[in-house]
C-alpha atoms as a PDB file:
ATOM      1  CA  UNK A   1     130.880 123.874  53.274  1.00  0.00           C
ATOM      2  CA  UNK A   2     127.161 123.658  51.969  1.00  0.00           C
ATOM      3  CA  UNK A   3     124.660 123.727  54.377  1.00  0.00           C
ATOM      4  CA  UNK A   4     121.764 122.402  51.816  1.00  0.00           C
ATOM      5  CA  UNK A   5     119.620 119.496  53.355  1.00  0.00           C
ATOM      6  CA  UNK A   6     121.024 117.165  50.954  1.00  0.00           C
ATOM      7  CA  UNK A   7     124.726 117.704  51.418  1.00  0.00           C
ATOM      8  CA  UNK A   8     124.471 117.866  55.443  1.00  0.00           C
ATOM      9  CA  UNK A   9     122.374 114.352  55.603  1.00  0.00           C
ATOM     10  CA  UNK A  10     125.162 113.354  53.406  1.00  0.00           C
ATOM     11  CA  UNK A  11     128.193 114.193  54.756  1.00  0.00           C
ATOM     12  CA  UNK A  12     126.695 114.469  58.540  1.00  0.00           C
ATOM     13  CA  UNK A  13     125.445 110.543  57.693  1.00  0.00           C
ATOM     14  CA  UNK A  14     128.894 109.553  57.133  1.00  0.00           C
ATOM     15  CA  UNK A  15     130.222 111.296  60.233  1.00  0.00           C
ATOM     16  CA  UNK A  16     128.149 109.789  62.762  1.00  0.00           C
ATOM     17  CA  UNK A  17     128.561 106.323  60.731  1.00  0.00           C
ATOM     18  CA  UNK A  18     132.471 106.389  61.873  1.00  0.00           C
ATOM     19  CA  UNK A  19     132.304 108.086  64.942  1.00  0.00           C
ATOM     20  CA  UNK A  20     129.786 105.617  66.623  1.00  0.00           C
ATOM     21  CA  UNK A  21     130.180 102.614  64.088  1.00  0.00           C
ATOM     22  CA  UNK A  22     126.781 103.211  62.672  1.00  0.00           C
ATOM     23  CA  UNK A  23     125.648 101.138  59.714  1.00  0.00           C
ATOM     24  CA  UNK A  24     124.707 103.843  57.011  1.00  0.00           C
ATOM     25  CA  UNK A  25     121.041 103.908  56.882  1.00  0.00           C
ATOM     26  CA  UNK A  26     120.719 104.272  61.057  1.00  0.00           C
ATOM     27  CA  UNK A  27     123.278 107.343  60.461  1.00  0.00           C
ATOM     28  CA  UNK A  28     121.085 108.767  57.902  1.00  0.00           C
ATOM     29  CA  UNK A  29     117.794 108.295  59.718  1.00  0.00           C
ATOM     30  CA  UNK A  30     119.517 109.986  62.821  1.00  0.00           C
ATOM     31  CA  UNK A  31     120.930 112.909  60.780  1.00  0.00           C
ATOM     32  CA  UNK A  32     117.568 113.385  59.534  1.00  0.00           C
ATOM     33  CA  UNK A  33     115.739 112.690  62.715  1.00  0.00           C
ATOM     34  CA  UNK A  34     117.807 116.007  64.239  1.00  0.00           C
ATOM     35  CA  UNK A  35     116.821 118.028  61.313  1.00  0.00           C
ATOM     36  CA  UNK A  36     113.204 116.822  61.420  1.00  0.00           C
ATOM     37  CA  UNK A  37     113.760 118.056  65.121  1.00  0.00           C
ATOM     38  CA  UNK A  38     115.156 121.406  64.242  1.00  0.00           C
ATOM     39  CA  UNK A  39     113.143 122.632  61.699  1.00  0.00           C
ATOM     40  CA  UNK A  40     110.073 121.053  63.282  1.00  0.00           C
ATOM     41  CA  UNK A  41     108.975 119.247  59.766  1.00  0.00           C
ATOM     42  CA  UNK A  42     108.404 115.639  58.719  1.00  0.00           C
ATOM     43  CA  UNK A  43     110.793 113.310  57.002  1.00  0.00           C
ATOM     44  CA  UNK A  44     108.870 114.036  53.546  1.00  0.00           C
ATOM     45  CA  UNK A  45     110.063 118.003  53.612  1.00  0.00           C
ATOM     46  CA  UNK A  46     113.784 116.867  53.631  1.00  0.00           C
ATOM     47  CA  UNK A  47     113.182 114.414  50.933  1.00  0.00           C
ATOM     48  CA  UNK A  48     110.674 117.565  48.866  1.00  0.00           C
ATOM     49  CA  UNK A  49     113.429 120.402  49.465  1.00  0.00           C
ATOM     50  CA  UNK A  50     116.938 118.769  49.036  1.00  0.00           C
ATOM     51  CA  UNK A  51     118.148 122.181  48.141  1.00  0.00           C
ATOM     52  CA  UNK A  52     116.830 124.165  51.177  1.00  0.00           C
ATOM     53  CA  UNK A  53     119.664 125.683  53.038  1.00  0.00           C
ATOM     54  CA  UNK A  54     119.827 126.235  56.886  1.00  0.00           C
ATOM     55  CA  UNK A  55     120.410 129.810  57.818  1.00  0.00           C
ATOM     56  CA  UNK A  56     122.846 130.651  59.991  1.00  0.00           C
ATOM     57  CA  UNK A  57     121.613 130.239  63.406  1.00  0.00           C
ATOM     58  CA  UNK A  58     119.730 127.450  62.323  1.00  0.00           C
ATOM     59  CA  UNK A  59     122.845 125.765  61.244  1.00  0.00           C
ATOM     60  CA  UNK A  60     124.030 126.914  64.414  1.00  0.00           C
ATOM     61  CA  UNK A  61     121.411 125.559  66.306  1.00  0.00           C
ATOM     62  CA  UNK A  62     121.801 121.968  64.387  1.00  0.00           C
ATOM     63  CA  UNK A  63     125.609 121.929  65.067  1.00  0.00           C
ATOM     64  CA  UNK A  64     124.928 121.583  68.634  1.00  0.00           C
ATOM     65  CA  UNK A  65     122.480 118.643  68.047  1.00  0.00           C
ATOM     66  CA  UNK A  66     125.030 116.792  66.491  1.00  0.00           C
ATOM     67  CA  UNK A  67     127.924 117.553  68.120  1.00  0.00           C
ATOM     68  CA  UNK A  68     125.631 116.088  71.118  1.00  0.00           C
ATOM     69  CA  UNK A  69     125.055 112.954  69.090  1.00  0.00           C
ATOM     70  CA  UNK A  70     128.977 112.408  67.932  1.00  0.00           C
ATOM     71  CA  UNK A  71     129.646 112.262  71.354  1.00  0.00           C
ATOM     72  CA  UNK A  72     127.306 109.498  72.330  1.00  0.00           C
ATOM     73  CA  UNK A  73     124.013 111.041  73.652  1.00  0.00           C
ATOM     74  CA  UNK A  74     121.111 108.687  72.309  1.00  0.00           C
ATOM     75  CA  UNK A  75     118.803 110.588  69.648  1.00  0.00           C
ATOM     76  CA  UNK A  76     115.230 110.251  72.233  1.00  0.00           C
ATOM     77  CA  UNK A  77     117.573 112.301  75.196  1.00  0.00           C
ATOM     78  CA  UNK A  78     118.705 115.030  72.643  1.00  0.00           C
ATOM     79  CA  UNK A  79     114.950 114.704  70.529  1.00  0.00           C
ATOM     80  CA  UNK A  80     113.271 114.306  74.623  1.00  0.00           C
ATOM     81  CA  UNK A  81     111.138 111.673  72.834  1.00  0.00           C
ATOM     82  CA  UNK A  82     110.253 107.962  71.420  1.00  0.00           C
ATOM     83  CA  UNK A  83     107.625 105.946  69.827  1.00  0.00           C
ATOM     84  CA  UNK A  84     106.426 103.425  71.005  1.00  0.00           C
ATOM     85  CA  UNK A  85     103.679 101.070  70.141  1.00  0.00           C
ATOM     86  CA  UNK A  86     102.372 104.150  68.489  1.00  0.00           C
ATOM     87  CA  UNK A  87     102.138 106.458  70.924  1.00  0.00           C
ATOM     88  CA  UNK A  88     104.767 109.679  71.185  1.00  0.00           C
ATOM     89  CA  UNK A  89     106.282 109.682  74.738  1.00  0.00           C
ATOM     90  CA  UNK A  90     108.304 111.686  76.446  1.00  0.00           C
ATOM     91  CA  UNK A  91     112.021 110.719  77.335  1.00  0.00           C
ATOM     92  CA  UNK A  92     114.538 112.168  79.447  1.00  0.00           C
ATOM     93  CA  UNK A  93     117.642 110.950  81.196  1.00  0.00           C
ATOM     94  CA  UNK A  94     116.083 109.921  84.387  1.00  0.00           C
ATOM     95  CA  UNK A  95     113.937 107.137  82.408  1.00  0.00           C
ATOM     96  CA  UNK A  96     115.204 103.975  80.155  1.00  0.00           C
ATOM     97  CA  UNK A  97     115.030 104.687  76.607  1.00  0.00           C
ATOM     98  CA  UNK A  98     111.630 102.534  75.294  1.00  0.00           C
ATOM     99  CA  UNK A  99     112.904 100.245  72.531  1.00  0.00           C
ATOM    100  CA  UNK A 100     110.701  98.226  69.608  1.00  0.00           C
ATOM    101  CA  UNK A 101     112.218  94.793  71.232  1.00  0.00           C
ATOM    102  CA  UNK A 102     109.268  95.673  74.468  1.00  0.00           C
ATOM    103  CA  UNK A 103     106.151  95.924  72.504  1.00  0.00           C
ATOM    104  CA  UNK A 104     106.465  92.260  72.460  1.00  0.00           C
ATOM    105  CA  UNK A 105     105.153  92.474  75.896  1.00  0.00           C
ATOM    106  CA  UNK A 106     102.387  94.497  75.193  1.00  0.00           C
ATOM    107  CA  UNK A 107     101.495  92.601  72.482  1.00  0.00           C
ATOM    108  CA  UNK A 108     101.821  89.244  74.701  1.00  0.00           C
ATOM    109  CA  UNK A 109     100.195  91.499  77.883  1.00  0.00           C
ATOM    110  CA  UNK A 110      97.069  92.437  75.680  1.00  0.00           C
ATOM    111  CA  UNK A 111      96.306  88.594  74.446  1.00  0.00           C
ATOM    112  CA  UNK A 112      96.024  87.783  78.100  1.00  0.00           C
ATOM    113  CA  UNK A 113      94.192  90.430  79.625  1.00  0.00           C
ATOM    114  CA  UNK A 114      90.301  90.735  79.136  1.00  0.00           C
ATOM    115  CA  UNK A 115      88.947  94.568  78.921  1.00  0.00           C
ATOM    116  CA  UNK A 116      86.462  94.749  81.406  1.00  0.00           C
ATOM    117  CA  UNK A 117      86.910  97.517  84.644  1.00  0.00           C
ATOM    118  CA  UNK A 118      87.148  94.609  86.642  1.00  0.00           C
ATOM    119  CA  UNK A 119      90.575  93.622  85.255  1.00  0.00           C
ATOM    120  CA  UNK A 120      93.606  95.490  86.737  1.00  0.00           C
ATOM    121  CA  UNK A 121      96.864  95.350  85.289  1.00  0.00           C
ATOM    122  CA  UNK A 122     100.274  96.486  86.950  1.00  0.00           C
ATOM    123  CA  UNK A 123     103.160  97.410  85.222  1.00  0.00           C
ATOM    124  CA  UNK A 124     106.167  97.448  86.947  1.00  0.00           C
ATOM    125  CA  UNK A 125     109.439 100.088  87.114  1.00  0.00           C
ATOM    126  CA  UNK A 126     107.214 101.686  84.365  1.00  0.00           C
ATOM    127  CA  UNK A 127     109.994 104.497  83.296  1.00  0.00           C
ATOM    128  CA  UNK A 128     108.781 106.495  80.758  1.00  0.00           C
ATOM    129  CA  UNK A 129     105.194 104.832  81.043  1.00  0.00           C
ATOM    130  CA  UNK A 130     105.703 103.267  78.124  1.00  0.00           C
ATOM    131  CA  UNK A 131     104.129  99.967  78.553  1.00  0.00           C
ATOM    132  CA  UNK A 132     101.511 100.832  80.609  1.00  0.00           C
ATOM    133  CA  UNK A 133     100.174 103.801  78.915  1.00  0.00           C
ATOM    134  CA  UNK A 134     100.097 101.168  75.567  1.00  0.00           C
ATOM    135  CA  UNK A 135      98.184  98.883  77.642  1.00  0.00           C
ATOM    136  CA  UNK A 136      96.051 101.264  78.824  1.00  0.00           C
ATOM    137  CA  UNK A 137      95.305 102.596  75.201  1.00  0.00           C
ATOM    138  CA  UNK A 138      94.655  99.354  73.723  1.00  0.00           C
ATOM    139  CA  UNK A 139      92.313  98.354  76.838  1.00  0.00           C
ATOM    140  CA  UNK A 140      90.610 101.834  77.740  1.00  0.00           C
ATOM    141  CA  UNK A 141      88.161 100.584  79.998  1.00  0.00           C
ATOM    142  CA  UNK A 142      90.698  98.714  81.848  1.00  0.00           C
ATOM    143  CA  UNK A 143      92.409 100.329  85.070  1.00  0.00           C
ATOM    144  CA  UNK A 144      96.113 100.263  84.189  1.00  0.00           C
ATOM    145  CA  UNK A 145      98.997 101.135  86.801  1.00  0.00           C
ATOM    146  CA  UNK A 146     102.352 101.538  86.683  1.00  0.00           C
ATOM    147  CA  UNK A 147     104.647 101.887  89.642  1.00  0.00           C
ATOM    148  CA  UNK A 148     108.160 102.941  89.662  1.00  0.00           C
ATOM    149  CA  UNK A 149     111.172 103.787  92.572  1.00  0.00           C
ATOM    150  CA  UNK A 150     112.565 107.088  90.835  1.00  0.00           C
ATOM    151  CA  UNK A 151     109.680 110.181  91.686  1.00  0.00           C
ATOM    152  CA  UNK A 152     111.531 111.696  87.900  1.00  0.00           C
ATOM    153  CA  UNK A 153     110.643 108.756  86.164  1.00  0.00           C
ATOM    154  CA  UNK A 154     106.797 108.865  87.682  1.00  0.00           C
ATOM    155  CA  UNK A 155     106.789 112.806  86.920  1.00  0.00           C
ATOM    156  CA  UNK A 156     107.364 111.821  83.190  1.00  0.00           C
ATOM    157  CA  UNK A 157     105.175 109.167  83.106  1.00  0.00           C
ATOM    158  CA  UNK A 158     102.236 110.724  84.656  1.00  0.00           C
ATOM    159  CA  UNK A 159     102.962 113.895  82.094  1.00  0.00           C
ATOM    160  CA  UNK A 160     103.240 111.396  78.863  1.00  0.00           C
ATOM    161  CA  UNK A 161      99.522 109.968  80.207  1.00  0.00           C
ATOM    162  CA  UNK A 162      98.515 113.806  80.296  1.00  0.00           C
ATOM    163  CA  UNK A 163      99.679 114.435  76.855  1.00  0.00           C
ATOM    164  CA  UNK A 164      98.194 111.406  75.257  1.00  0.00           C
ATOM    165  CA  UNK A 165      94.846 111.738  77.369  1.00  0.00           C
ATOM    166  CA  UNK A 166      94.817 108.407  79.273  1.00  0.00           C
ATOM    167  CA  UNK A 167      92.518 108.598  82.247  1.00  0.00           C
ATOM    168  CA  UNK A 168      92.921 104.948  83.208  1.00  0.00           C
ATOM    169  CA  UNK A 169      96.439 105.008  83.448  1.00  0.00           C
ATOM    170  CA  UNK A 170      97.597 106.002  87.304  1.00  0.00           C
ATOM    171  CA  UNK A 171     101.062 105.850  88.852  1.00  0.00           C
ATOM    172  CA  UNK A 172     102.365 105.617  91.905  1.00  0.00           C
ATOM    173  CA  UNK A 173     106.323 105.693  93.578  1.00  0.00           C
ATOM    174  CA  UNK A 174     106.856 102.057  94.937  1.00  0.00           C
ATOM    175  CA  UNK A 175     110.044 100.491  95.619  1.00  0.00           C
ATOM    176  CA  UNK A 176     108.223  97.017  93.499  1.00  0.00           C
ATOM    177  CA  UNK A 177     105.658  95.912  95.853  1.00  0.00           C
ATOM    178  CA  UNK A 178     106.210  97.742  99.023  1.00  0.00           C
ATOM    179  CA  UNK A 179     103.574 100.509  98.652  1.00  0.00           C
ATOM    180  CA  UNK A 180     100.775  97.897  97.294  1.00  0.00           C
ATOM    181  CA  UNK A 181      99.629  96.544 100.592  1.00  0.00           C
ATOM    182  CA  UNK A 182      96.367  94.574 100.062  1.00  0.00           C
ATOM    183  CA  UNK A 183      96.316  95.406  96.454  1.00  0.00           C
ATOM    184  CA  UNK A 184      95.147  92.231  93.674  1.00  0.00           C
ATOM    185  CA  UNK A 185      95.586  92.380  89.347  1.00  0.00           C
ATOM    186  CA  UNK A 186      94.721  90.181  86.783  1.00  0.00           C
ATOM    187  CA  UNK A 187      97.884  90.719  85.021  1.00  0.00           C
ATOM    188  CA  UNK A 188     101.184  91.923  86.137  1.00  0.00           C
ATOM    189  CA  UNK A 189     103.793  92.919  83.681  1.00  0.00           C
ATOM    190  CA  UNK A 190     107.333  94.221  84.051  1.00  0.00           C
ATOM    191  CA  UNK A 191     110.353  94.972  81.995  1.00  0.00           C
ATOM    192  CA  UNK A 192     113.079  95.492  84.921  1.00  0.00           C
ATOM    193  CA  UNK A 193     116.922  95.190  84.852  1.00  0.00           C
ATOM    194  CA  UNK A 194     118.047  92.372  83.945  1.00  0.00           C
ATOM    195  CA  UNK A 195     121.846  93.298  82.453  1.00  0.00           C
ATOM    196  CA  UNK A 196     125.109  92.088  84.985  1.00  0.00           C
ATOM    197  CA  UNK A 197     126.773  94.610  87.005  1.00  0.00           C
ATOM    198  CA  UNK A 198     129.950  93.634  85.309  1.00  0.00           C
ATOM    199  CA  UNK A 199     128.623  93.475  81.971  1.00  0.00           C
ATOM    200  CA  UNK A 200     130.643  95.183  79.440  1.00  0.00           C
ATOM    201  CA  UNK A 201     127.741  96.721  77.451  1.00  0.00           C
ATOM    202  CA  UNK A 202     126.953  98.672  80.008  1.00  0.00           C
ATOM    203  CA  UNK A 203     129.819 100.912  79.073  1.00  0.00           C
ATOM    204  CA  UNK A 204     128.919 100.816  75.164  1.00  0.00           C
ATOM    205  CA  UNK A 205     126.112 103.012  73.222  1.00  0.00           C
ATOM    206  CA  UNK A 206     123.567 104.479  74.458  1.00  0.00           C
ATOM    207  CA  UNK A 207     123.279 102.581  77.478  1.00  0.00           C
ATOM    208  CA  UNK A 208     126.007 104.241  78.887  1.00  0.00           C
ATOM    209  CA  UNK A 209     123.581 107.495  79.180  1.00  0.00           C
ATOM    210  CA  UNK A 210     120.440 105.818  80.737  1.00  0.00           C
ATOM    211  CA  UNK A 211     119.997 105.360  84.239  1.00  0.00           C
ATOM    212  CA  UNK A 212     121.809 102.291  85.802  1.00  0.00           C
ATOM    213  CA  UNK A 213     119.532 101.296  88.719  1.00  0.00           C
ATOM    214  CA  UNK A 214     117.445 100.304  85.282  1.00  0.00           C
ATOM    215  CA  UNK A 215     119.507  98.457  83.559  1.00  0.00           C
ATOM    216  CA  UNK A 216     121.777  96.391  86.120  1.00  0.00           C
ATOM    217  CA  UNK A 217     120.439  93.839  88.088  1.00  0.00           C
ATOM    218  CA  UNK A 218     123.264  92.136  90.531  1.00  0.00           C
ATOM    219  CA  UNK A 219     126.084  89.619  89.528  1.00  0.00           C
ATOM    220  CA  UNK A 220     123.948  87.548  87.078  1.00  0.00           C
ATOM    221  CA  UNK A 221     121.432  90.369  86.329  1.00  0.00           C
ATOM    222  CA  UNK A 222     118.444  88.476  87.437  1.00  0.00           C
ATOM    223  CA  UNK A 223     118.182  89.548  91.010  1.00  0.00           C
ATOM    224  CA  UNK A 224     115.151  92.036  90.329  1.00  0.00           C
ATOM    225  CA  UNK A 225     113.489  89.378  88.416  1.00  0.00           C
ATOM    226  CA  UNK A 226     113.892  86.755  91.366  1.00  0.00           C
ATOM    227  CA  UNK A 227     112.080  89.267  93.202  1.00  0.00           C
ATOM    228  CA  UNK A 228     109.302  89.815  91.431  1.00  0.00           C
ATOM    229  CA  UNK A 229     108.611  86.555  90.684  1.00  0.00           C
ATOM    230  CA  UNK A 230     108.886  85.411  94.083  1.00  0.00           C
ATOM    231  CA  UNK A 231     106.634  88.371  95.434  1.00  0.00           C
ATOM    232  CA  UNK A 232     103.949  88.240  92.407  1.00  0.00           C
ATOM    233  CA  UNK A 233     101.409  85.296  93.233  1.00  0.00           C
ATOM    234  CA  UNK A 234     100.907  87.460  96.714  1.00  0.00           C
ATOM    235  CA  UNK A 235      99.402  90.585  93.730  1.00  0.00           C
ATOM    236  CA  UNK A 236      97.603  88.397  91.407  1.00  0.00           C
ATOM    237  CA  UNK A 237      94.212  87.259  91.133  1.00  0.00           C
ATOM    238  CA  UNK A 238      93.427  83.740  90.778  1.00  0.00           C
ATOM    239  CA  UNK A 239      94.553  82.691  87.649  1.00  0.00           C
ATOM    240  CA  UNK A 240      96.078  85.713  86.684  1.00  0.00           C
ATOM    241  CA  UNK A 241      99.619  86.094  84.610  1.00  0.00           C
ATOM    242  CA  UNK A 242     103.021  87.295  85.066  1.00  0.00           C
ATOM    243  CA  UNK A 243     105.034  88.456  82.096  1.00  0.00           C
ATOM    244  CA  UNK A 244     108.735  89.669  82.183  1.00  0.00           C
ATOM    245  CA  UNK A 245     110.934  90.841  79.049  1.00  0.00           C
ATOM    246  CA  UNK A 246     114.667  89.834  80.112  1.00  0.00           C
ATOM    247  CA  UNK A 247     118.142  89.485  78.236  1.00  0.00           C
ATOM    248  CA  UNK A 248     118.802  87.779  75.325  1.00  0.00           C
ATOM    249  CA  UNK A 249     120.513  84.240  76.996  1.00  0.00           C
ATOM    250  CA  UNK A 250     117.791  84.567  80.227  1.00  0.00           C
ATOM    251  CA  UNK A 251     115.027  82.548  79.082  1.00  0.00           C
ATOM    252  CA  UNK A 252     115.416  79.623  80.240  1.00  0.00           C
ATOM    253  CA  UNK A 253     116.657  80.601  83.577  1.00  0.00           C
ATOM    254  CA  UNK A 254     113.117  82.863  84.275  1.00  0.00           C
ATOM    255  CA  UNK A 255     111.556  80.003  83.276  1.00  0.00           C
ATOM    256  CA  UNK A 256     112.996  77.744  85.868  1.00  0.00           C
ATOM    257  CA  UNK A 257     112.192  80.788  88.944  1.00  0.00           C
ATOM    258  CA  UNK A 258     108.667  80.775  87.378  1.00  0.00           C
ATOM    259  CA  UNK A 259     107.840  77.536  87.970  1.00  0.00           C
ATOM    260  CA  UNK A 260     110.042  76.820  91.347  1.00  0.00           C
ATOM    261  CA  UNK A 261     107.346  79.808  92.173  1.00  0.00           C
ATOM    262  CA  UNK A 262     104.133  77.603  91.530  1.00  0.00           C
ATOM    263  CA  UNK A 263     103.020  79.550  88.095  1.00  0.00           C
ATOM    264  CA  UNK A 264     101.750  77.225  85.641  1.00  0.00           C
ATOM    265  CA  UNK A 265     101.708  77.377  81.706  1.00  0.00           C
ATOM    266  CA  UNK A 266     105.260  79.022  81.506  1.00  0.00           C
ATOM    267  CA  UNK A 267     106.206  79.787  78.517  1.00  0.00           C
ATOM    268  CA  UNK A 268     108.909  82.430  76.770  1.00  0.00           C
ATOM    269  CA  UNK A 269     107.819  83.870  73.483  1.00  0.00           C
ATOM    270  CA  UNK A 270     110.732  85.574  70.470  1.00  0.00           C
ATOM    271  CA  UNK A 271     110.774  88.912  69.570  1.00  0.00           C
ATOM    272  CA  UNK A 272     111.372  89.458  65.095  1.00  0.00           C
ATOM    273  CA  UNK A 273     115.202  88.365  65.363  1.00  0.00           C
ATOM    274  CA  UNK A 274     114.013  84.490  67.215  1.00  0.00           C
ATOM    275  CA  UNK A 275     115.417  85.456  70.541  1.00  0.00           C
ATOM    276  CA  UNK A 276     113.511  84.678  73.515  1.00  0.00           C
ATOM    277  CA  UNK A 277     112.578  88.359  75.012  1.00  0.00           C
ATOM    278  CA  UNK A 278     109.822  87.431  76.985  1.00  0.00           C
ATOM    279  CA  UNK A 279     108.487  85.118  79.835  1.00  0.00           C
ATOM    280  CA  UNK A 280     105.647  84.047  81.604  1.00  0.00           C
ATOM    281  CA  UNK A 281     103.342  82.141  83.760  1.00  0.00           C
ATOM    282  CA  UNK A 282      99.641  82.219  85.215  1.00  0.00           C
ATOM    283  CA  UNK A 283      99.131  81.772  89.505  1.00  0.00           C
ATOM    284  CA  UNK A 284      97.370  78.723  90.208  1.00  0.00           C
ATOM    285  CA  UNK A 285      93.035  79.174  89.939  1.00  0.00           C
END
């Protein structure tokens, strides 16, 4: 079997494609993501050197990355990494994968947040960091911090703000608000479980390998949401804003706890395919 670039994207491509019903051009990207990974060069060197053979404990070495991959493990835990609003973060199995579908919220978070020191911003069951270390690039002189239940999601978190150099990022293990005491923001944002416990997905694709206590959210997936947004007006500042990212068929239903809260000017916004991904409100002035 050739072990040139070209032949194992090609016939590594159409393994993955049947094994984990891929479409074609995700397969590809992924075999070429574990190469990239392996050989530690960009995606233009494996288009340049088609012909470039592995040697053999190279080969050897990228066997074991896929194998890993046929058998379900999402590329960012085998990589330990993801992009995400441009920044390279660190990933590991005790954090939620970040996915393009949240920068929607930072997008939505940055259009209502001013950048003075004054503002504070609180990002909720931050994981990886993700969305607050975004915020807190986009807004550097604005104190940013994220708060999460699981000390080995903070530990990556606060590493991934290390890395990338973010001083006004902070984090800090809280079960949501309980470790906030007297605390105020003039935005809080959150992307927190929102899938059923019985939902079927949760045994499908990568999802299956990320933590559950981030994913699940009781019988109708909405509990941690219900908390939040009954808790939040207590955290914000005087007409400050709430914004959640929740399931696909949630909108409208967030919407409806948002305003039985007292927020005013609810709204949901859709991510690129038109699905509502994100909602939220501002606490009376």
């Amino acid at each position: 079997m050739s072990c040139s670039l070209q032949s194992l994207i090609a016939q590594d491509a159409a393994q993955l494609a049947g094994a984990l019903a891929l479409d074609g051009s995700t397969a590809r990207i992924e075999v070429q993501c574990l190469l990239q990974h392996l050989l530690h060069v960009p995606r233009s060197y494996l288009l340049a050197h088609p012909e470039r053979c592995l040697n053999a404990d190279e080969y050897s070495q990228y066997q074991v990355l896929l194998q890993r991959r046929l058998r379900g493990e999402p590329v960012a835990y085998i990589l330990g990494e993801r992009e995400f609003f441009g920044l390279k973060l660190k990933v590991t199995p005790a954090t939620l994968i970040p996915r393009p579908d949240t920068e929607l919220l930072v997008e939505l978070a940055l259009q209502h947040l001013t950048n003075t020191a004054e503002s504070r911003v609180l990002d909720m069951g931050t994981g990886t960091g993700a969305i607050a270390l975004a915020i807190a690039h986009e807004r550097p002189a604005v104190p940013v911090l994220g708060v999460d239940a699981s000390a080995a999601a903070l530990q990556v978190a606060q590493e991934n703000a290390q890395v990338l150099g973010l001083t006004n990022a902070h984090f800090v293990q809280s079960n949501w608000f309980s470790a906030l005491a007297g605390q105020g923001f003039e935005l809080i944002v959150s992307n927190p479980p929102y899938i059923a416990a019985a939902d079927e997905h949760l045994s499908q694709g990568d999802v299956r390998f990320e933590p559950a206590t981030a994913l699940a959210s009781g019988a109708d997936g909405l509990d941690d949401i219900r908390h939040i947004v009954s808790h939040a007006g207590d955290y914000l500042q005087p007409g400050g804003w709430l914004l959640l990212e929740h399931g696909y068929d949630q909108a409208g239903r967030v919407r409806t706890l948002l305003q039985q809260a007292g927020f005013d000017a609810v709204f949901s916004a859709c991510d690129l395919a038109g699905i509502e991904r994100v909602s939220g409100g501002q606490i009376c002035s």
